[in-house]
PDB file of N, CA and C in Angstrom:
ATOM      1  N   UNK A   1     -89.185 -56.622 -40.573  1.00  0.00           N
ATOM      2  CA  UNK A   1     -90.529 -56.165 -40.873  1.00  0.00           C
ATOM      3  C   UNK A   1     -90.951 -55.122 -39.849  1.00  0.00           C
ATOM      4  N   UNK A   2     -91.902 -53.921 -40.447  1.00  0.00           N
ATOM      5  CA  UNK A   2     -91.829 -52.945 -39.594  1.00  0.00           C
ATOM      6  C   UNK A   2     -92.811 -53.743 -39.086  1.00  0.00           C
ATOM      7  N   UNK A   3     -93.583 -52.950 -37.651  1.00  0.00           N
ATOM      8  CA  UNK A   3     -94.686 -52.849 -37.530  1.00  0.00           C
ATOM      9  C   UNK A   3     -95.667 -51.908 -37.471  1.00  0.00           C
ATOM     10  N   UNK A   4     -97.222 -52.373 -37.310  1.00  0.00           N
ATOM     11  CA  UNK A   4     -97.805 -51.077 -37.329  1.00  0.00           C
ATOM     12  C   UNK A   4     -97.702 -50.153 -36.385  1.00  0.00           C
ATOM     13  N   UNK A   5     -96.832 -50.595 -35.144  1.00  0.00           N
ATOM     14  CA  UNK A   5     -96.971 -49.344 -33.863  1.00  0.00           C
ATOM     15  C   UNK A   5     -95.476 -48.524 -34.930  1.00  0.00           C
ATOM     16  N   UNK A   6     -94.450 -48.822 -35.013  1.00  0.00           N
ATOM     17  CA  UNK A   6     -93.698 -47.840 -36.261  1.00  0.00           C
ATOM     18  C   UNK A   6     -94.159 -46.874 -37.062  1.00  0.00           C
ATOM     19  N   UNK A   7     -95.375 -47.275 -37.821  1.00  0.00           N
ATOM     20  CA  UNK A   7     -95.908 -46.213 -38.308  1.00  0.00           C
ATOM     21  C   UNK A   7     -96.546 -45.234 -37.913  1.00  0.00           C
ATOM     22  N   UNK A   8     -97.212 -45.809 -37.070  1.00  0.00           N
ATOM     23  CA  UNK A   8     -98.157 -44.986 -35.963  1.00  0.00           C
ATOM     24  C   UNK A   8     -97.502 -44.202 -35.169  1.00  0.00           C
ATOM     25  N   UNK A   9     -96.344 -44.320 -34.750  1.00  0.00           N
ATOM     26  CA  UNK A   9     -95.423 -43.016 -33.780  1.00  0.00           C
ATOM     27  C   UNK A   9     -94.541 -42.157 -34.485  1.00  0.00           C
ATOM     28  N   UNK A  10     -94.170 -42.832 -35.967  1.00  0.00           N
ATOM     29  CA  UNK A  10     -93.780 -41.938 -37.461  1.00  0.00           C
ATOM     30  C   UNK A  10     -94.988 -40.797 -37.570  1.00  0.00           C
ATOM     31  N   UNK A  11     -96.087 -41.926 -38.203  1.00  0.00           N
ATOM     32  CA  UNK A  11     -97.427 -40.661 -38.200  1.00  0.00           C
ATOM     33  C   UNK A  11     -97.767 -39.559 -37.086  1.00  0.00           C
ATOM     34  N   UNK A  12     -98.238 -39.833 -36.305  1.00  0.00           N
ATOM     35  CA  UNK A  12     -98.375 -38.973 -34.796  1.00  0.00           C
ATOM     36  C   UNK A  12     -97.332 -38.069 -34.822  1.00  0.00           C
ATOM     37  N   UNK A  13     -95.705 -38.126 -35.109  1.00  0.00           N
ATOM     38  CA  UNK A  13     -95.021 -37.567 -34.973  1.00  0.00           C
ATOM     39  C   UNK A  13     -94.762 -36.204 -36.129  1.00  0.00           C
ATOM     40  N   UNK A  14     -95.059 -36.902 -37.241  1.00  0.00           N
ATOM     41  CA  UNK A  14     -95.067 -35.991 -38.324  1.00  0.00           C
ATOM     42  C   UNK A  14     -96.685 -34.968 -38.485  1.00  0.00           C
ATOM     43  N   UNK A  15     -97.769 -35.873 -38.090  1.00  0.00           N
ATOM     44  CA  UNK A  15     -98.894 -34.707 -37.539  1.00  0.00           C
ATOM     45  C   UNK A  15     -98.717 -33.818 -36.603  1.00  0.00           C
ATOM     46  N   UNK A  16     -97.804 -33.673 -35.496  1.00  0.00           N
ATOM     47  CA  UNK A  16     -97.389 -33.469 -34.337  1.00  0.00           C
ATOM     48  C   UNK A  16     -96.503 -32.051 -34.597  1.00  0.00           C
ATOM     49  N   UNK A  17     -95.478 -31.850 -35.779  1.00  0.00           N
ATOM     50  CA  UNK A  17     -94.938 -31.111 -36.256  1.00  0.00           C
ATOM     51  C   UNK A  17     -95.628 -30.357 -36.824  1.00  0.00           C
ATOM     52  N   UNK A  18     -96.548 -30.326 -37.795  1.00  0.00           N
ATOM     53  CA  UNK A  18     -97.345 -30.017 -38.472  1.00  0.00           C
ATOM     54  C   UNK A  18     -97.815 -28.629 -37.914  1.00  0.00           C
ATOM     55  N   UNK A  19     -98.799 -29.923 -36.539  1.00  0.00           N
ATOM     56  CA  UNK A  19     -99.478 -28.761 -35.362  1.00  0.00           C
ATOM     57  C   UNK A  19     -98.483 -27.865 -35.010  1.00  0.00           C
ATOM     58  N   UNK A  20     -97.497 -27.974 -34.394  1.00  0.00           N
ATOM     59  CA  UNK A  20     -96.688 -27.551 -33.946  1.00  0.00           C
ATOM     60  C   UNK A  20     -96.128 -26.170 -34.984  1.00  0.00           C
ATOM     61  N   UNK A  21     -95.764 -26.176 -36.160  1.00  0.00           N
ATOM     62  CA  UNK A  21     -95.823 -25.248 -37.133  1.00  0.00           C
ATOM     63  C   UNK A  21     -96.830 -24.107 -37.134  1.00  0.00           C
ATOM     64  N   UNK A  22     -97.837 -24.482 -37.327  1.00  0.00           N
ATOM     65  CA  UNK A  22     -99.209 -23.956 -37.403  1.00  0.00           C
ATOM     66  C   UNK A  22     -99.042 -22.923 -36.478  1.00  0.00           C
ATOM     67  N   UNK A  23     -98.814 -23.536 -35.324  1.00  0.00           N
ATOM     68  CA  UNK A  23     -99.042 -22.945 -34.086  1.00  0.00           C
ATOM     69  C   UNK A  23     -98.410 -22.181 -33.504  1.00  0.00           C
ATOM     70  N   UNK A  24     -97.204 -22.417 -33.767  1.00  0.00           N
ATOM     71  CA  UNK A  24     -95.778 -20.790 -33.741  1.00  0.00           C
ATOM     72  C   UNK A  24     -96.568 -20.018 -34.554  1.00  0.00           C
ATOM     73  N   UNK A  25     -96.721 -20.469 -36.254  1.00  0.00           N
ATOM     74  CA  UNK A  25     -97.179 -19.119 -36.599  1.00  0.00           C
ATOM     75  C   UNK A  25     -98.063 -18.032 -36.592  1.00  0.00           C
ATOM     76  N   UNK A  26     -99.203 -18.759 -35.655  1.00  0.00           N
ATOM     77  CA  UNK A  26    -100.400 -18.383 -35.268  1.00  0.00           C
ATOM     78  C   UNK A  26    -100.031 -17.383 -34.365  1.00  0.00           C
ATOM     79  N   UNK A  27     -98.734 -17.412 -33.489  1.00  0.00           N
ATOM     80  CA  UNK A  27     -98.457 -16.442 -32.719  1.00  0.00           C
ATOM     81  C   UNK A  27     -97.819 -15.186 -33.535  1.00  0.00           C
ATOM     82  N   UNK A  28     -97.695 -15.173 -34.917  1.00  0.00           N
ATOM     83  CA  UNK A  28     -97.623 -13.864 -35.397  1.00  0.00           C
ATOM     84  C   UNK A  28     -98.344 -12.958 -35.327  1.00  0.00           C
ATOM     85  N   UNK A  29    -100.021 -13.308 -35.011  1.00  0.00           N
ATOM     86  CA  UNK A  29    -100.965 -12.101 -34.569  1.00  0.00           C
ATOM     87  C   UNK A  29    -100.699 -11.266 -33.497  1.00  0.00           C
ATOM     88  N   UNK A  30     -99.851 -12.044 -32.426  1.00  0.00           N
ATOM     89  CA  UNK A  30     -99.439 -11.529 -31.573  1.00  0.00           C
ATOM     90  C   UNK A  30     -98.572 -10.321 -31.385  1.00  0.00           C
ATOM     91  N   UNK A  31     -97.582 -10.405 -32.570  1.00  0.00           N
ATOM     92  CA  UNK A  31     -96.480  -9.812 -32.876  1.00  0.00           C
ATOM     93  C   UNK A  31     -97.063  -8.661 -33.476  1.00  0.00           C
ATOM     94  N   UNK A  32     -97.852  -9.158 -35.051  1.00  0.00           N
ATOM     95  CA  UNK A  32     -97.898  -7.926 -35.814  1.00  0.00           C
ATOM     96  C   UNK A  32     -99.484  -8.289 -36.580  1.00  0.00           C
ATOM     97  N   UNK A  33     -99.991  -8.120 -35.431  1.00  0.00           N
ATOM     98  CA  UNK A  33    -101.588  -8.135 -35.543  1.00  0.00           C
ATOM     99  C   UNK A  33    -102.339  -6.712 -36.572  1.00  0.00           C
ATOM    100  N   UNK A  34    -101.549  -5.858 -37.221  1.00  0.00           N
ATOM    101  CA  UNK A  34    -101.851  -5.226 -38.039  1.00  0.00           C
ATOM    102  C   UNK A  34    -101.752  -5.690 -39.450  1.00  0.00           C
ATOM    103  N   UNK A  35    -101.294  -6.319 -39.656  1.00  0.00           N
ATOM    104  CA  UNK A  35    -100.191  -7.067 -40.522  1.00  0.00           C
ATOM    105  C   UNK A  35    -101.088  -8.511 -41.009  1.00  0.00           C
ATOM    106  N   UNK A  36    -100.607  -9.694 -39.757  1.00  0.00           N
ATOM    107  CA  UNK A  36    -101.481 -10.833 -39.644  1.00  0.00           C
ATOM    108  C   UNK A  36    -102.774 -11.063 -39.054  1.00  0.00           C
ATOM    109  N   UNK A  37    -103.893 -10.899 -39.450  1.00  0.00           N
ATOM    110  CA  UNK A  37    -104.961 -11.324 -38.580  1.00  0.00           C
ATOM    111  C   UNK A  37    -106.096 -11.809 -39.309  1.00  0.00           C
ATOM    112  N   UNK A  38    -107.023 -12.080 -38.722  1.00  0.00           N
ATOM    113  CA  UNK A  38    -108.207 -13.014 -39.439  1.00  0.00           C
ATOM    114  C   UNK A  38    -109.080 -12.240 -40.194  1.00  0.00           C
ATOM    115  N   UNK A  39    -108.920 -11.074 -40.621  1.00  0.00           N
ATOM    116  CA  UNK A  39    -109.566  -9.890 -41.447  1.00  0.00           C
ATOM    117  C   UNK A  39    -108.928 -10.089 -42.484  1.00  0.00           C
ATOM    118  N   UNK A  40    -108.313  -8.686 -42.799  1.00  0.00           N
ATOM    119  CA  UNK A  40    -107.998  -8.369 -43.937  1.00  0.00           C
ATOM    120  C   UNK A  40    -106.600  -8.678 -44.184  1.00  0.00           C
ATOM    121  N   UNK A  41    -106.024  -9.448 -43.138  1.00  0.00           N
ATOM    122  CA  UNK A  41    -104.573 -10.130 -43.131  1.00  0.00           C
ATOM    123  C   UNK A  41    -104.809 -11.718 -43.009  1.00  0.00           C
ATOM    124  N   UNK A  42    -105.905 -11.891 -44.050  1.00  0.00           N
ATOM    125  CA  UNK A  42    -106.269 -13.420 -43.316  1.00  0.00           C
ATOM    126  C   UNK A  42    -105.186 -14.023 -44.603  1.00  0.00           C
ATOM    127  N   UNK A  43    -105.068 -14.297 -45.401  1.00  0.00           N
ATOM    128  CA  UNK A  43    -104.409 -14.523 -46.695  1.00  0.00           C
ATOM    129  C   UNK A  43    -102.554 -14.243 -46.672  1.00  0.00           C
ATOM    130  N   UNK A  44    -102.305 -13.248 -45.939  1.00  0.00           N
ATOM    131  CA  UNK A  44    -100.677 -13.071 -45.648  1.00  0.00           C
ATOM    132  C   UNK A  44    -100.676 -14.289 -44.043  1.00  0.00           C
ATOM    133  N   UNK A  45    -101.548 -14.219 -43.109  1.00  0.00           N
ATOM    134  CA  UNK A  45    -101.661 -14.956 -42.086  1.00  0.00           C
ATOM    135  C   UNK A  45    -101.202 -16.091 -42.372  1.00  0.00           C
ATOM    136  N   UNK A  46    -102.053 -16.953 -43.380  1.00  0.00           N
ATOM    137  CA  UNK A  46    -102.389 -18.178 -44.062  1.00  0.00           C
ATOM    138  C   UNK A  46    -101.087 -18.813 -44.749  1.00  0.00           C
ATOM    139  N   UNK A  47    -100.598 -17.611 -45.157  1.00  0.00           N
ATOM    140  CA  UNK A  47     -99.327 -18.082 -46.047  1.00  0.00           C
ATOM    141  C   UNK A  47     -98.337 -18.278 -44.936  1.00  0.00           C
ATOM    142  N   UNK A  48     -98.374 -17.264 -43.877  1.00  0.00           N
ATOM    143  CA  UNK A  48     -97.049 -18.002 -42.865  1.00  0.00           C
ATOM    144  C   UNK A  48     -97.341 -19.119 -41.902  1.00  0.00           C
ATOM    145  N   UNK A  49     -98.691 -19.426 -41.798  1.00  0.00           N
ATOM    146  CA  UNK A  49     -99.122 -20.513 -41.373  1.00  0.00           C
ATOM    147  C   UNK A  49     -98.287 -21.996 -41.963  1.00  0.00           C
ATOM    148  N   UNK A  50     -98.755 -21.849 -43.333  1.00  0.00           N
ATOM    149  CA  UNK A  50     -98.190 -23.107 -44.397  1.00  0.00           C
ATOM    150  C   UNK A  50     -96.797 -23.517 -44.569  1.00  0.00           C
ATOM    151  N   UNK A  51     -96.401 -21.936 -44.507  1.00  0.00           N
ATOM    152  CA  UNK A  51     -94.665 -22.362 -45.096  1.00  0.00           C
ATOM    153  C   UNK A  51     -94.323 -22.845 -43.593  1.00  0.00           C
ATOM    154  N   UNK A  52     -94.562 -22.181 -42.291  1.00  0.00           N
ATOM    155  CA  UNK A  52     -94.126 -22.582 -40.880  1.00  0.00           C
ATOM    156  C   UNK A  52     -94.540 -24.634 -41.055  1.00  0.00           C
ATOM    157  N   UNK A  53     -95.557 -24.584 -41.260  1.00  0.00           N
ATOM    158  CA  UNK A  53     -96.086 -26.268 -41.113  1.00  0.00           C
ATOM    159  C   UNK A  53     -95.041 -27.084 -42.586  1.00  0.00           C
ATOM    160  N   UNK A  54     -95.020 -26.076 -43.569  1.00  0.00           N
ATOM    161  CA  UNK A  54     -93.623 -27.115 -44.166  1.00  0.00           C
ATOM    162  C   UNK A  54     -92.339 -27.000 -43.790  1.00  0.00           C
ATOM    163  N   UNK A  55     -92.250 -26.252 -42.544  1.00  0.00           N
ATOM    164  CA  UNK A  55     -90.715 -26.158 -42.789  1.00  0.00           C
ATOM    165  C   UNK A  55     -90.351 -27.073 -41.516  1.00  0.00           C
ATOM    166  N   UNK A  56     -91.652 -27.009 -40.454  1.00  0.00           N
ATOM    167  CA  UNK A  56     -91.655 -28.259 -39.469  1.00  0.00           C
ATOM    168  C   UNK A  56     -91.664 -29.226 -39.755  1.00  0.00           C
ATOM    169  N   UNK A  57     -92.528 -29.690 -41.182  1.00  0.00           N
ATOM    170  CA  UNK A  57     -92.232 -31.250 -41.845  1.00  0.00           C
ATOM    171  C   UNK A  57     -91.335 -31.813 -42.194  1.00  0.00           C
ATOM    172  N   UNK A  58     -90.808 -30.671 -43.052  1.00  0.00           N
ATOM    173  CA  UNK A  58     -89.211 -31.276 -43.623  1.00  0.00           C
ATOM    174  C   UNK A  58     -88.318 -30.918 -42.236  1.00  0.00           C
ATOM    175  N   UNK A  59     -88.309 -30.592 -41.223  1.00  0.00           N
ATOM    176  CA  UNK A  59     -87.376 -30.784 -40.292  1.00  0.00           C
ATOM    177  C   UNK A  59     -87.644 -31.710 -39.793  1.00  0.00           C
ATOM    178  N   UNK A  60     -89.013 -32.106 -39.298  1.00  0.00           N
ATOM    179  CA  UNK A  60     -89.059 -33.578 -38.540  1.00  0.00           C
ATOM    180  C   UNK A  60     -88.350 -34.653 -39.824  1.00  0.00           C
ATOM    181  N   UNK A  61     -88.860 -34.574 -41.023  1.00  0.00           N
ATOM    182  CA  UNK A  61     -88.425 -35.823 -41.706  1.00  0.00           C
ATOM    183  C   UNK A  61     -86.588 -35.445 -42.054  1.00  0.00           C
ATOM    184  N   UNK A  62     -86.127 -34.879 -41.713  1.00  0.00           N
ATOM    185  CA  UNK A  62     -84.565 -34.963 -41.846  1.00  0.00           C
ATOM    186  C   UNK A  62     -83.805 -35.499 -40.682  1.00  0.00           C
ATOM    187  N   UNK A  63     -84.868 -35.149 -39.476  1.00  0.00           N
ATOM    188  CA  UNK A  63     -84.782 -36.622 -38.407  1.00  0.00           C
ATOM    189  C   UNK A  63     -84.852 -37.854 -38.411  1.00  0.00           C
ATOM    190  N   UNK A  64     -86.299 -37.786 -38.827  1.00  0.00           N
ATOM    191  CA  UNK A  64     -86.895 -39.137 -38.593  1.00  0.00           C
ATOM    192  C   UNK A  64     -87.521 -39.230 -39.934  1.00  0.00           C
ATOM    193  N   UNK A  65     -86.320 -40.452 -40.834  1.00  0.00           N
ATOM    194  CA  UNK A  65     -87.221 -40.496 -42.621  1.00  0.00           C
ATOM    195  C   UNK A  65     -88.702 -41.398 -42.303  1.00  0.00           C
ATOM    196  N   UNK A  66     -89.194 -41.714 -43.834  1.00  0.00           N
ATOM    197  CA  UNK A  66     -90.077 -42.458 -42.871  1.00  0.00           C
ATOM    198  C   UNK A  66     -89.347 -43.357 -42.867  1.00  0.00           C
ATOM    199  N   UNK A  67     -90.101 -44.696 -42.173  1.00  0.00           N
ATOM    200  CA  UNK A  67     -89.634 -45.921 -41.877  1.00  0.00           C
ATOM    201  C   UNK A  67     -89.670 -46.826 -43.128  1.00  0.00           C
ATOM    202  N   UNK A  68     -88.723 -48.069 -42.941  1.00  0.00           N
ATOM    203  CA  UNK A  68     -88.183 -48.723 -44.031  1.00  0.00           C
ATOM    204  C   UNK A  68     -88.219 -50.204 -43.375  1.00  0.00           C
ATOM    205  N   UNK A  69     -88.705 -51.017 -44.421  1.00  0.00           N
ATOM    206  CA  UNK A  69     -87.993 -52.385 -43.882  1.00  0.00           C
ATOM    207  C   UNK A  69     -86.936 -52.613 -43.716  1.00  0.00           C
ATOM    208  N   UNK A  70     -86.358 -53.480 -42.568  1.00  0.00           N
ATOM    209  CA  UNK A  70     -85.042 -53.789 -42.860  1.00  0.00           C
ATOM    210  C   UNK A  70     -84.653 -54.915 -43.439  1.00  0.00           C
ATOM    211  N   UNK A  71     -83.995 -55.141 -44.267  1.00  0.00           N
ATOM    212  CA  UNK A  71     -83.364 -56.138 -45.089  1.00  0.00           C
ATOM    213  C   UNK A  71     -83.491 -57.527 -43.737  1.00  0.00           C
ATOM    214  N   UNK A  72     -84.193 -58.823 -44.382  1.00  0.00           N
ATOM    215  CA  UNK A  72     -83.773 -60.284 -43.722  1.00  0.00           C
ATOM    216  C   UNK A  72     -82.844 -61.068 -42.853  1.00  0.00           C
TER     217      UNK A  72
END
């Protein structure tokens, strides 16, 4: 039987990626602030925001699936 601290360091961990996604891509303004920025690049910004935060999800979960009972 799992417990709830299992889920809770699953969860945290997979929010954790998430942020972590977000947040590389946020440094594309940095790069190509003509391009990405909170104006008139807010919408191309947004989109590399998302795909970065799914591509951190599905990498954390090809680590760590979620959790499972274990068989008795």
């Amino acid at each position: 039987m799992l417990s709830l601290n299992d889920w809770k360091v699953w969860l945290k961990g997979l929010l954790h990626a998430g942020i972590s996604g977000g947040t590389v891509a946020l440094s594309t303004t940095l790069v190509a602030h003509d391009t990405f920025n909170f104006g008139e690049g807010l919408g191309k910004l947004l989109s590399v925001v998302g795909a970065s935060v799914v591509v951190s999800i599905g990498k954390y979960l090809s680590t760590k699936p979620m959790p499972e009972d274990l068989p008795d």
